[in-house]
N, C-alpha and C. Protein backbone atom coordinates (compact mmCIF):
# COMPACT_ATOMS: atom_id res chain seq x y z
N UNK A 1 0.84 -1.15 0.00
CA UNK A 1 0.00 0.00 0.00
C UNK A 1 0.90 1.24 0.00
N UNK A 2 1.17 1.73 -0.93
CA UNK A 2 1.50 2.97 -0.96
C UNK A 2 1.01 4.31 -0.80
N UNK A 3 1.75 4.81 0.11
CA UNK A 3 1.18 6.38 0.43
C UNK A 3 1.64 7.19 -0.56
N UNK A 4 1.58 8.72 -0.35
CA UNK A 4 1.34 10.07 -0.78
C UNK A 4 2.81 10.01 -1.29
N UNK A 5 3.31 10.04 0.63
CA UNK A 5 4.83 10.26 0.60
C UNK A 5 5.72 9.24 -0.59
N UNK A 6 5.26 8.10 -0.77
CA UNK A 6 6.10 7.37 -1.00
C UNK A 6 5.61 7.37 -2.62
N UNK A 7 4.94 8.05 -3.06
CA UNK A 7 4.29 8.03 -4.69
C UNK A 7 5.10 9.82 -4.90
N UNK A 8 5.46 10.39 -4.13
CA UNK A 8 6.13 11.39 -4.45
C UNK A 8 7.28 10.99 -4.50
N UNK A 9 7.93 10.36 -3.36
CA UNK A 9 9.51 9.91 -3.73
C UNK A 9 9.67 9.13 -4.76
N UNK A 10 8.64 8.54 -5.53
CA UNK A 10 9.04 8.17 -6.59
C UNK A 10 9.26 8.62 -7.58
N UNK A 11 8.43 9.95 -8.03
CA UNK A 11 8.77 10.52 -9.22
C UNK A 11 9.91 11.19 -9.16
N UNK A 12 10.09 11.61 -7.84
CA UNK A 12 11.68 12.21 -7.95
C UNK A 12 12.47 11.69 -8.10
N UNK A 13 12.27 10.00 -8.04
CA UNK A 13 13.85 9.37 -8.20
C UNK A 13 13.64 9.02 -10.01
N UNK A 14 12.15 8.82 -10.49
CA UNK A 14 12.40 7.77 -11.24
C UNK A 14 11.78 9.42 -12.61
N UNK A 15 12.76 9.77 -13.16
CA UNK A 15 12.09 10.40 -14.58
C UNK A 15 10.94 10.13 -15.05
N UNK A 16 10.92 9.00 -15.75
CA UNK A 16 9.56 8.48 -16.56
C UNK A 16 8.34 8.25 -15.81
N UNK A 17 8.17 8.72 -14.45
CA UNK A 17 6.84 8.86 -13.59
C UNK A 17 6.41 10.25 -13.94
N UNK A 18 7.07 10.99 -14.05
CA UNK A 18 6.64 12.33 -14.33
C UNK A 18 7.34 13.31 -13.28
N UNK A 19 6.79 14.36 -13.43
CA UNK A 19 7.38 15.47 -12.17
C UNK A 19 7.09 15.73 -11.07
N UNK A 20 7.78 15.85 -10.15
CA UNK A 20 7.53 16.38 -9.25
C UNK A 20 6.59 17.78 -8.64
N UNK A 21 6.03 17.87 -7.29
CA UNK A 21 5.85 18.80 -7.25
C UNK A 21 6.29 20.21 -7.58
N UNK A 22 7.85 19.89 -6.95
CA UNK A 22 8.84 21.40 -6.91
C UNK A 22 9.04 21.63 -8.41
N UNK A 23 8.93 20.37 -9.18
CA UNK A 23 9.00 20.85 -10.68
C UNK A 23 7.93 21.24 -11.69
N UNK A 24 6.97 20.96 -10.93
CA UNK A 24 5.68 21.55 -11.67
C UNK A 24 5.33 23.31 -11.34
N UNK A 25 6.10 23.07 -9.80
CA UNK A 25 5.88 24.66 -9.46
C UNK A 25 6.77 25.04 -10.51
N UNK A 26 8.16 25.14 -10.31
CA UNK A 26 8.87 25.43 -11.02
C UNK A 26 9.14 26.09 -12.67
N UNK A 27 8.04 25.18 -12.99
CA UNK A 27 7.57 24.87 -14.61
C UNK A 27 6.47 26.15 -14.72
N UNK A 28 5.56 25.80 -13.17
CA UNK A 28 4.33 26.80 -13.74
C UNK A 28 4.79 28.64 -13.29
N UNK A 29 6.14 28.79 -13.04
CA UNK A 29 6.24 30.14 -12.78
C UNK A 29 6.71 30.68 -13.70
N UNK A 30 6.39 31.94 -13.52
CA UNK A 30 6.92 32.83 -14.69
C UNK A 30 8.38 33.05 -14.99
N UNK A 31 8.54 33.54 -16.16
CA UNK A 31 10.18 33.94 -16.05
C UNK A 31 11.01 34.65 -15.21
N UNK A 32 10.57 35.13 -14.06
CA UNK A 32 11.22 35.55 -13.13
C UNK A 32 11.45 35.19 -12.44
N UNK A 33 11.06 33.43 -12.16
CA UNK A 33 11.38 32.71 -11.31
C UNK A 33 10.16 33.15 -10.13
N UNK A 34 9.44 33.58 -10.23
CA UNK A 34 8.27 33.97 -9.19
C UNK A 34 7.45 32.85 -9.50
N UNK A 35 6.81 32.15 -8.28
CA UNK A 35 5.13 31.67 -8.89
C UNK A 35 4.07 32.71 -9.23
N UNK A 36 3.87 34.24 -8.76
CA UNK A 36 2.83 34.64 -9.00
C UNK A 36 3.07 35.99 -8.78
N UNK A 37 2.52 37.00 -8.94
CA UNK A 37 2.95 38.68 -9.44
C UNK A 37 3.18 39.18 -7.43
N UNK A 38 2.05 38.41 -6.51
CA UNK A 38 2.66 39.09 -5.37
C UNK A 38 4.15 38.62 -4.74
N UNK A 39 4.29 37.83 -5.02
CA UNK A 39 5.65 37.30 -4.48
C UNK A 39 6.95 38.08 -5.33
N UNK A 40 6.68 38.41 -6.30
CA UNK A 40 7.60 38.94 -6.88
C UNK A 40 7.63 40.50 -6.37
N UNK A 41 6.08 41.16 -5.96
CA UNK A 41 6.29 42.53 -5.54
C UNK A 41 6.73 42.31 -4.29
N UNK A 42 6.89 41.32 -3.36
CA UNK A 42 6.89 41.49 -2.28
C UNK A 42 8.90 40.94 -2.22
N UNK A 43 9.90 40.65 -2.57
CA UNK A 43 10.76 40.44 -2.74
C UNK A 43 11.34 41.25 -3.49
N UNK A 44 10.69 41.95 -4.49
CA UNK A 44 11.44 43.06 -5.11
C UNK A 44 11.17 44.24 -4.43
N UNK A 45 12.30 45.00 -3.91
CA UNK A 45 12.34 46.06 -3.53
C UNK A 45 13.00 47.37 -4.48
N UNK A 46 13.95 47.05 -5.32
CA UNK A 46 14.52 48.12 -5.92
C UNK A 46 14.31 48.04 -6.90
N UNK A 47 13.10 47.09 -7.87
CA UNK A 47 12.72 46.90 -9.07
C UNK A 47 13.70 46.09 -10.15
N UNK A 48 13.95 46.50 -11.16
CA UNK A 48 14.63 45.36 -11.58
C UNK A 48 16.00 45.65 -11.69
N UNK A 49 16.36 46.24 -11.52
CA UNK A 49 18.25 46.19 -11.45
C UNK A 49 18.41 44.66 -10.12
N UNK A 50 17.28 44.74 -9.27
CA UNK A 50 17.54 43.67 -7.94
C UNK A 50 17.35 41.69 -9.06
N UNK A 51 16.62 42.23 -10.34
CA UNK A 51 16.43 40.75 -10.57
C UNK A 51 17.74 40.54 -11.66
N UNK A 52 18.36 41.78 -11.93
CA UNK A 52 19.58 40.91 -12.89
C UNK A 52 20.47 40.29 -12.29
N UNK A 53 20.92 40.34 -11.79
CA UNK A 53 21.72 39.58 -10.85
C UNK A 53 23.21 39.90 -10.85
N UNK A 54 23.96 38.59 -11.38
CA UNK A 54 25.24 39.14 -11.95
C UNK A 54 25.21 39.26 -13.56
N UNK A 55 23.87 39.33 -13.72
CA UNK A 55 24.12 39.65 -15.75
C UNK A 55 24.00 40.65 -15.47
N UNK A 56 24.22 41.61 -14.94
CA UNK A 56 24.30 43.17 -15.04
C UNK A 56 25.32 43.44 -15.11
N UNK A 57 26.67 42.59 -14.25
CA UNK A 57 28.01 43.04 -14.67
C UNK A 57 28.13 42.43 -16.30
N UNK A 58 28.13 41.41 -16.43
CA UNK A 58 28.59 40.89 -17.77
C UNK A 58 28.10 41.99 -18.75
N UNK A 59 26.65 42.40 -18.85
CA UNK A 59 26.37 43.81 -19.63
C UNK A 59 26.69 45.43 -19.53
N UNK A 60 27.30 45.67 -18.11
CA UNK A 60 28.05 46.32 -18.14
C UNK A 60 29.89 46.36 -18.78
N UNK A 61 30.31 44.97 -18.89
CA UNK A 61 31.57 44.54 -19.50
C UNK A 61 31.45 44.77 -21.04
N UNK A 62 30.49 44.04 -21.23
CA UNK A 62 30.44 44.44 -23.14
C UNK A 62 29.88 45.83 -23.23
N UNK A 63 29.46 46.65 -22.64
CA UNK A 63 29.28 47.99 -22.86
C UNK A 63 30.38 48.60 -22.79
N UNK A 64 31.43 48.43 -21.44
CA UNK A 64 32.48 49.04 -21.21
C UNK A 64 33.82 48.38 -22.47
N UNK A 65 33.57 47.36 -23.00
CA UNK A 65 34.47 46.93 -23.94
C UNK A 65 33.96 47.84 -25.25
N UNK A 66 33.11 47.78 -25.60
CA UNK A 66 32.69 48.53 -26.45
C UNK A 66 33.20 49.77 -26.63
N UNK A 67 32.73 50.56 -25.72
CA UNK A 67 33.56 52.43 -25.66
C UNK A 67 34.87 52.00 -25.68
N UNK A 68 35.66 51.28 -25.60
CA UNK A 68 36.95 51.33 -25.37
C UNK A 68 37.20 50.79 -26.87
N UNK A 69 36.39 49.76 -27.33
CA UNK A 69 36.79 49.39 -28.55
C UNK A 69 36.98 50.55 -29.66
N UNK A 70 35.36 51.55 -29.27
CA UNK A 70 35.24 52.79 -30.13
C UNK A 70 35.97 53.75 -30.08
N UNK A 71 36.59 54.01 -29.03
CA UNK A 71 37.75 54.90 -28.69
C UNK A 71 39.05 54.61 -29.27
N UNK A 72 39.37 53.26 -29.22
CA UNK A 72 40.73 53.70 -29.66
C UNK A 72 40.78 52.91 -31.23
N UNK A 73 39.68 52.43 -31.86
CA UNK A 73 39.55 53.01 -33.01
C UNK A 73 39.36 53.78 -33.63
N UNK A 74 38.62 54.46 -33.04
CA UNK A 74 38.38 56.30 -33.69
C UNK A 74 39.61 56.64 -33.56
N UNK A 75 40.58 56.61 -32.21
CA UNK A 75 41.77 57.28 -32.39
C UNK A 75 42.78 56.85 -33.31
N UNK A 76 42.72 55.38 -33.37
CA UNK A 76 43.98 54.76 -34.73
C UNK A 76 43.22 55.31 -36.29
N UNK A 77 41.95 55.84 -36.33
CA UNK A 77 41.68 55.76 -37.96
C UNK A 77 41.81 57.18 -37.47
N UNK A 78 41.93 57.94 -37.02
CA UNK A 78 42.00 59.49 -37.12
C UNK A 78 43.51 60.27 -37.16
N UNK A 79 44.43 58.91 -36.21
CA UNK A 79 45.50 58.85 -36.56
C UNK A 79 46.64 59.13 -38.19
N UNK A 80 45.43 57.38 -38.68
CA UNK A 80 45.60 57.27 -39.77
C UNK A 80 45.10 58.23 -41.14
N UNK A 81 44.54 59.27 -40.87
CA UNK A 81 43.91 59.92 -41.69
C UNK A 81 44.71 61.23 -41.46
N UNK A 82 45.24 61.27 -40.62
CA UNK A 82 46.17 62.79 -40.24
C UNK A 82 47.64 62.47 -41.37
N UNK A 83 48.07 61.50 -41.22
CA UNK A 83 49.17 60.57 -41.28
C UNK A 83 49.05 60.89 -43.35
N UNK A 84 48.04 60.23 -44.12
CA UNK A 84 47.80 60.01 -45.19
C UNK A 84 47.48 61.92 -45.54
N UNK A 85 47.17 62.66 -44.74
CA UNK A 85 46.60 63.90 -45.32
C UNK A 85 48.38 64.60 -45.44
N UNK A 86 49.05 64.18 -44.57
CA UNK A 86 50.40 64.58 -44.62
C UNK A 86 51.08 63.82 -45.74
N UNK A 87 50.99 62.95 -46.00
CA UNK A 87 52.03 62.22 -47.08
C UNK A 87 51.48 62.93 -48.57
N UNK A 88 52.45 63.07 -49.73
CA UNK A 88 51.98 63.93 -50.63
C UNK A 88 51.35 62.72 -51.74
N UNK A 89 51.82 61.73 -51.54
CA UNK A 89 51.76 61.08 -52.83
C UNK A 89 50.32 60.60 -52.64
N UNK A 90 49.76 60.35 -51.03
CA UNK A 90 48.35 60.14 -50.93
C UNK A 90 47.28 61.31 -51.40
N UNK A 91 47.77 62.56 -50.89
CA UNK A 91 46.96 63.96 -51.07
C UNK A 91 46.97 63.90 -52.83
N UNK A 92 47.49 63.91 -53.90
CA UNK A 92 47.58 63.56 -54.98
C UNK A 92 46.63 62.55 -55.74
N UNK A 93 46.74 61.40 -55.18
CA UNK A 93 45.71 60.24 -54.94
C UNK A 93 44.85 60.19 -55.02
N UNK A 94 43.89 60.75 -53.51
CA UNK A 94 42.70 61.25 -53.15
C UNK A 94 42.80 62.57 -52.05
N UNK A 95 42.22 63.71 -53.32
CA UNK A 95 42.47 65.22 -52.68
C UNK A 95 41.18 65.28 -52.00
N UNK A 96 40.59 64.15 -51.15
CA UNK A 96 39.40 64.89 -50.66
C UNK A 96 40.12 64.47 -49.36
N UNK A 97 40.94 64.00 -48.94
CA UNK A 97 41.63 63.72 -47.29
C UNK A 97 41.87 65.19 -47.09
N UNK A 98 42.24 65.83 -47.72
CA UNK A 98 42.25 67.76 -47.13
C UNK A 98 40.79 68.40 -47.28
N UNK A 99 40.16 67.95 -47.17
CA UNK A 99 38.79 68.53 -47.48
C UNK A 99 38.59 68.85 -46.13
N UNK A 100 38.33 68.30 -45.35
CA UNK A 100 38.50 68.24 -43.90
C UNK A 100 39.37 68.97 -42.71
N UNK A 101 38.80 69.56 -41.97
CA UNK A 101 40.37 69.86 -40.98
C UNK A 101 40.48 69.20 -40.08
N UNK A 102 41.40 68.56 -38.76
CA UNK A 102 41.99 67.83 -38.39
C UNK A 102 40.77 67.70 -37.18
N UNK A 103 39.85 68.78 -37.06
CA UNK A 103 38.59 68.56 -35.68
C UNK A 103 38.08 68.11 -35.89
N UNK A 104 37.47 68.78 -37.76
CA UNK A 104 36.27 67.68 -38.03
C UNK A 104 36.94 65.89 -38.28
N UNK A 105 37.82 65.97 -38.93
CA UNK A 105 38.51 64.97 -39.11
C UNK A 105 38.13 63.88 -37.46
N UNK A 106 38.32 64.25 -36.81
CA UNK A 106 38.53 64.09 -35.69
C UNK A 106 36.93 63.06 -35.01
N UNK A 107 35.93 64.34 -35.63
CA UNK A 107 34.62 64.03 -35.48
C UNK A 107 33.59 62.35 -36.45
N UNK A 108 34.53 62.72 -37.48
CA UNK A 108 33.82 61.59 -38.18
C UNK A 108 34.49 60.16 -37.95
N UNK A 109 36.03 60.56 -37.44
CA UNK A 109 36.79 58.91 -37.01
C UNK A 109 35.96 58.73 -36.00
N UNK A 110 35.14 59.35 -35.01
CA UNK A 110 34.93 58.70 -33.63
C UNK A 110 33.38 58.46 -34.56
N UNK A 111 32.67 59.16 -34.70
CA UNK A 111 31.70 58.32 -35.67
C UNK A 111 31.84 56.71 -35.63
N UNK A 112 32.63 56.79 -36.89
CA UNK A 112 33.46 55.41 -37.80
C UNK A 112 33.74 54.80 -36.21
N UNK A 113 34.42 54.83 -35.39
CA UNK A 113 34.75 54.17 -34.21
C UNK A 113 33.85 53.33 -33.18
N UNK A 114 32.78 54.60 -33.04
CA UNK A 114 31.04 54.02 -32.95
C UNK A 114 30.74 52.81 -33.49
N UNK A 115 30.81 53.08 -34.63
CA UNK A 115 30.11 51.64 -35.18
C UNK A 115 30.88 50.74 -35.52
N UNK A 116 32.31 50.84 -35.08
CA UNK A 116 32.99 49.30 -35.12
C UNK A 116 32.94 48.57 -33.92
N UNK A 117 33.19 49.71 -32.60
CA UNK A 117 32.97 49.28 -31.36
C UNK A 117 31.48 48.65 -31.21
N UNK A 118 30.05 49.17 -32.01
CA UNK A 118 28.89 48.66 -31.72
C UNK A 118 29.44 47.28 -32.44
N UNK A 119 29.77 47.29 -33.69
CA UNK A 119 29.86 45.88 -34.34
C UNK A 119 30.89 44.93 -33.76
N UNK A 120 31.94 45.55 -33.16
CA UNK A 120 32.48 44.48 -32.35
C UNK A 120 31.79 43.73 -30.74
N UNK A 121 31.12 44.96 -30.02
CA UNK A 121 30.43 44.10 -29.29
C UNK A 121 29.09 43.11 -29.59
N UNK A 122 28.65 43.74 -30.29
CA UNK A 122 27.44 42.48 -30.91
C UNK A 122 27.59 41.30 -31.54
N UNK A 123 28.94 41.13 -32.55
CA UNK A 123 29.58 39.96 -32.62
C UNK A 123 30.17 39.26 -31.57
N UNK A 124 30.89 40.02 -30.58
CA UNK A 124 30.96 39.31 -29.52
C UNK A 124 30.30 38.72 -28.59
N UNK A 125 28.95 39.49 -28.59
CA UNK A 125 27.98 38.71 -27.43
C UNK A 125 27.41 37.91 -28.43
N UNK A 126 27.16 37.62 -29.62
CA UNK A 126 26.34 36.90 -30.29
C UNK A 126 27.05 35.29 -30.29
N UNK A 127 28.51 35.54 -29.59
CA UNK A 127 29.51 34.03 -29.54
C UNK A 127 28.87 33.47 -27.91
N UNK A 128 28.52 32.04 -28.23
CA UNK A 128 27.73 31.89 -26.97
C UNK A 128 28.85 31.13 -25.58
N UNK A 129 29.66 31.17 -26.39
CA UNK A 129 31.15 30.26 -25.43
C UNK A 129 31.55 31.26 -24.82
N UNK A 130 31.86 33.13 -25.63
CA UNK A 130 32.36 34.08 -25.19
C UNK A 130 31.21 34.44 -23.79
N UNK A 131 29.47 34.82 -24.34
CA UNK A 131 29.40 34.98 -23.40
C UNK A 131 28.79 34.40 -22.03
N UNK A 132 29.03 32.90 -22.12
CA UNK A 132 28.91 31.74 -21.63
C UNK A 132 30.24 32.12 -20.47
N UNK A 133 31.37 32.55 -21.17
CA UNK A 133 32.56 32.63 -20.04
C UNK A 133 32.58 34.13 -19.13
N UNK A 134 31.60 34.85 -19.83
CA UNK A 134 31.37 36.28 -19.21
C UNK A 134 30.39 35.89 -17.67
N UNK A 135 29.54 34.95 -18.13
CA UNK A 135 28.36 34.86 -17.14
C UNK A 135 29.27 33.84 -16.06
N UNK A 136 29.99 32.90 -16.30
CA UNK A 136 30.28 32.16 -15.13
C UNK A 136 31.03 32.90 -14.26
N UNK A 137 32.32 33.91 -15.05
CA UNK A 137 33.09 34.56 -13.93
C UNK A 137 32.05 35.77 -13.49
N UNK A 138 30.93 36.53 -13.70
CA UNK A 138 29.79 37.27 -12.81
C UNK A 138 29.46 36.55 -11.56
N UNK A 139 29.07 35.41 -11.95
CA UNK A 139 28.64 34.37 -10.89
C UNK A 139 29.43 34.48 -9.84
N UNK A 140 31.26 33.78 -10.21
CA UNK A 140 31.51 33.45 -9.68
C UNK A 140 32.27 34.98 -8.72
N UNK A 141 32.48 35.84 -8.91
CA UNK A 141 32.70 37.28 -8.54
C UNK A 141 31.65 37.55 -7.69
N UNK A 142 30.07 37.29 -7.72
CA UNK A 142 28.84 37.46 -6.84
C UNK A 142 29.24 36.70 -5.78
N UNK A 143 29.87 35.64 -5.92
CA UNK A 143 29.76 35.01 -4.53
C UNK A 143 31.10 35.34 -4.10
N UNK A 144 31.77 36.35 -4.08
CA UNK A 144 33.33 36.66 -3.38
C UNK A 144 32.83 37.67 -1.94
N UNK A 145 33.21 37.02 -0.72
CA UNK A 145 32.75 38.23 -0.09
C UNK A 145 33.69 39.65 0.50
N UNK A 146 33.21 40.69 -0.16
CA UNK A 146 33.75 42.03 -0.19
C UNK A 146 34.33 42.07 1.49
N UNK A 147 35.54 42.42 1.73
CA UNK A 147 35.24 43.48 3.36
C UNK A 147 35.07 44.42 3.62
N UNK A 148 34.59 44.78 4.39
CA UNK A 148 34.50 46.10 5.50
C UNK A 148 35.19 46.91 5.14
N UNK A 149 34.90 48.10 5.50
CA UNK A 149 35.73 49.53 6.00
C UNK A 149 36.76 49.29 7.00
N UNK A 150 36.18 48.60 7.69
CA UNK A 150 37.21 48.33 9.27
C UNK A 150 38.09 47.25 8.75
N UNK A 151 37.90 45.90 7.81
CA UNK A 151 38.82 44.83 7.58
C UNK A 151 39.78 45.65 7.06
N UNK A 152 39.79 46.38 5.79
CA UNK A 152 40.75 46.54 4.48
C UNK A 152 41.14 48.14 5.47
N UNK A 153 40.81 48.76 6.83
CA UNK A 153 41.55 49.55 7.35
C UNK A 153 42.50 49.09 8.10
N UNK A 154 42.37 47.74 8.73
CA UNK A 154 43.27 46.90 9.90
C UNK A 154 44.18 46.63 9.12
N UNK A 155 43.95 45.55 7.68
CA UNK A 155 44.81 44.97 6.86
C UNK A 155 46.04 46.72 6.27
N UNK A 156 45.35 47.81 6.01
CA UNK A 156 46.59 48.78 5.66
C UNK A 156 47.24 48.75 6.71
N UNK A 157 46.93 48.91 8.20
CA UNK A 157 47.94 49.01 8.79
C UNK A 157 48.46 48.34 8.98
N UNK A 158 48.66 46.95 9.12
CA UNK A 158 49.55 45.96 9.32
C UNK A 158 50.20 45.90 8.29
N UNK A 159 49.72 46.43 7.06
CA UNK A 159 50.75 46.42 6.23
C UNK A 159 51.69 47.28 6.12
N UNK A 160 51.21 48.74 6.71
CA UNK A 160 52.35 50.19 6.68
C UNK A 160 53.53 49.64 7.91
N UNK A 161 52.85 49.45 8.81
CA UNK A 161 53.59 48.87 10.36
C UNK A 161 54.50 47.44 9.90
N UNK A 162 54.65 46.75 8.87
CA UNK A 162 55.14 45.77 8.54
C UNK A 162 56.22 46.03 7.80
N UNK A 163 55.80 46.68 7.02
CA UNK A 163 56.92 47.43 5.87
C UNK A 163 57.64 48.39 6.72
N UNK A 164 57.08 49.29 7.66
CA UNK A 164 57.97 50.15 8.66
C UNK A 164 59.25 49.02 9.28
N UNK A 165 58.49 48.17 9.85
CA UNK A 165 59.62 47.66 10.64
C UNK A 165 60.72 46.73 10.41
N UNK A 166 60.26 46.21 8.44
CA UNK A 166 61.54 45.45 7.79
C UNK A 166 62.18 46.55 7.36
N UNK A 167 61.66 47.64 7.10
CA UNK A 167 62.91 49.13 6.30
C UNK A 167 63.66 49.18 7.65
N UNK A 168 62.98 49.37 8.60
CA UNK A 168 64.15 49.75 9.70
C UNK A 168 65.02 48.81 10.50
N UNK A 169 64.95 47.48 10.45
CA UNK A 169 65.17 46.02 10.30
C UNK A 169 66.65 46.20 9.01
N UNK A 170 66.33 46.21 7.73
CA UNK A 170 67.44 46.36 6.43
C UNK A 170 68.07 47.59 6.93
N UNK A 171 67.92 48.23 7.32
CA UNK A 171 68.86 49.65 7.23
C UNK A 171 69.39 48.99 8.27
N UNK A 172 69.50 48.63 9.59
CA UNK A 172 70.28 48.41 10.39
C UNK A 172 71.16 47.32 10.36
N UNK A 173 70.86 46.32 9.40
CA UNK A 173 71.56 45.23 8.89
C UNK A 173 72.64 45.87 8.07
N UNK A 174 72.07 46.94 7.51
CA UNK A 174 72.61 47.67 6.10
C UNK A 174 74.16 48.04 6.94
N UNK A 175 73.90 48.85 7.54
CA UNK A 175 74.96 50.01 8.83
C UNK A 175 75.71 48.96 9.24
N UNK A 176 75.16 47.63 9.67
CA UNK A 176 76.06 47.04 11.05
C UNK A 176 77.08 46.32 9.95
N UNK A 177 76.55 46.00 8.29
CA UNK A 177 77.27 45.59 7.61
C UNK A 177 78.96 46.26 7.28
N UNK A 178 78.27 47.68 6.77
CA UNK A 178 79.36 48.75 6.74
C UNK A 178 80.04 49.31 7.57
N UNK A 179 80.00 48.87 8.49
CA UNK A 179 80.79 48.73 9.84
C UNK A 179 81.75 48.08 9.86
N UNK A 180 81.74 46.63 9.55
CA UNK A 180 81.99 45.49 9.72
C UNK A 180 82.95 45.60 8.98
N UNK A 181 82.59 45.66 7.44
CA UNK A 181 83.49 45.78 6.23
C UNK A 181 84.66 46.91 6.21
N UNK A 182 84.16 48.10 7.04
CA UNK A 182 84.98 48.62 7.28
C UNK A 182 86.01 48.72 8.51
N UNK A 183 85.63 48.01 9.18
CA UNK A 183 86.90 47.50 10.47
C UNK A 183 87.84 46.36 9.29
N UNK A 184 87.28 45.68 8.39
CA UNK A 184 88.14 44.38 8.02
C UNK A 184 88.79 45.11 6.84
N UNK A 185 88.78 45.76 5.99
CA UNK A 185 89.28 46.47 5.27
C UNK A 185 90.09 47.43 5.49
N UNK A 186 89.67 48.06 6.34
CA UNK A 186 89.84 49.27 6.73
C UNK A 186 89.95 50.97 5.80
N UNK A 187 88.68 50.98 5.37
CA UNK A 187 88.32 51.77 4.48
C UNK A 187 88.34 53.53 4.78
């Protein structure tokens, strides 16, 4: 005669019985991992920056890779365009590189920079290994625990007071050396 209990422990052990409770809940909640809209108001307090979790750093990383991508491509093609407006045999070439002066010049590389940095981060998040390796180290960075004001103030001083007392530790090794060398020498 089987009970409740023991017709539940079965589906949890055995797949092909079907699911479990916790997995039907599971199944029937929404994408936020909530079962139902009050539980989610009642756990969210700061709205949704509180439900990204650590994908907020990883999307802050490809944003911050991005400007950096756009930046210092704008600066190498603006480089490169200063560079070619100076050489004569290019100005000859194509006389519209002087069309420009070196601000505006300036203005349309970061343009152009824009949209390599957009196209390099969107190819990059679109690689699912790349950002497969973005999300595990978020994770694993969420669970590091930060210290205190008071830890990382104790830890400087033991470190100023540590370093104080091997400098003054070597210097006196230093002296008692040149002492030494100089009684045996006699310098």
């Amino acid at each position: 005669m089987a009970t409740e209990k023991d017709d539940h422990d079965e589906r949890d052990s055995d797949p092909e019985l079907g699911e479990s409770g916790d997995e039907q809940a599971l199944a029937a909640s929404n994408e936020d991992g909530y079962a139902d809209a009050d539980a989610r108001d009642e756990s969210d307090d700061d709205g949704a920056p509180a439900q990204l979790g650590a994908t907020k750093y990883v999307h802050a990383a490809f944003f911050a890779g991005g400007i950096l991508v756009a930046y210092i491509s704008g600066k190498i093609l603006a480089g490169l365009w200063n560079r070619l407006a100076e050489w004569p045999a290019a100005v000859r070439t194509v006389p519209q590189l002087l069309r420009y002066g070196e601000d505006e010049r300036a203005t349309f590389t970061m343009v152009a920079g824009a949209v390599i940095g957009l196209i390099a981060v969107i190819q990059t998040y679109r690689k699912a290994h790349i950002r497969r390796f973005a999300d595990e180290v978020a994770v694993e960075l969420s669970k590091v625990t930060w210290p205190n004001k008071e830890a990382v103030t104790n830890g400087t001083v033991v470190v100023v007071v540590a370093t104080a007392v091997a400098t003054i530790y070597i210097a006196l090794l230093d002296r008692f050396w040149a002492f030494v060398t100089a009684l045996i020498y006699g310098a």
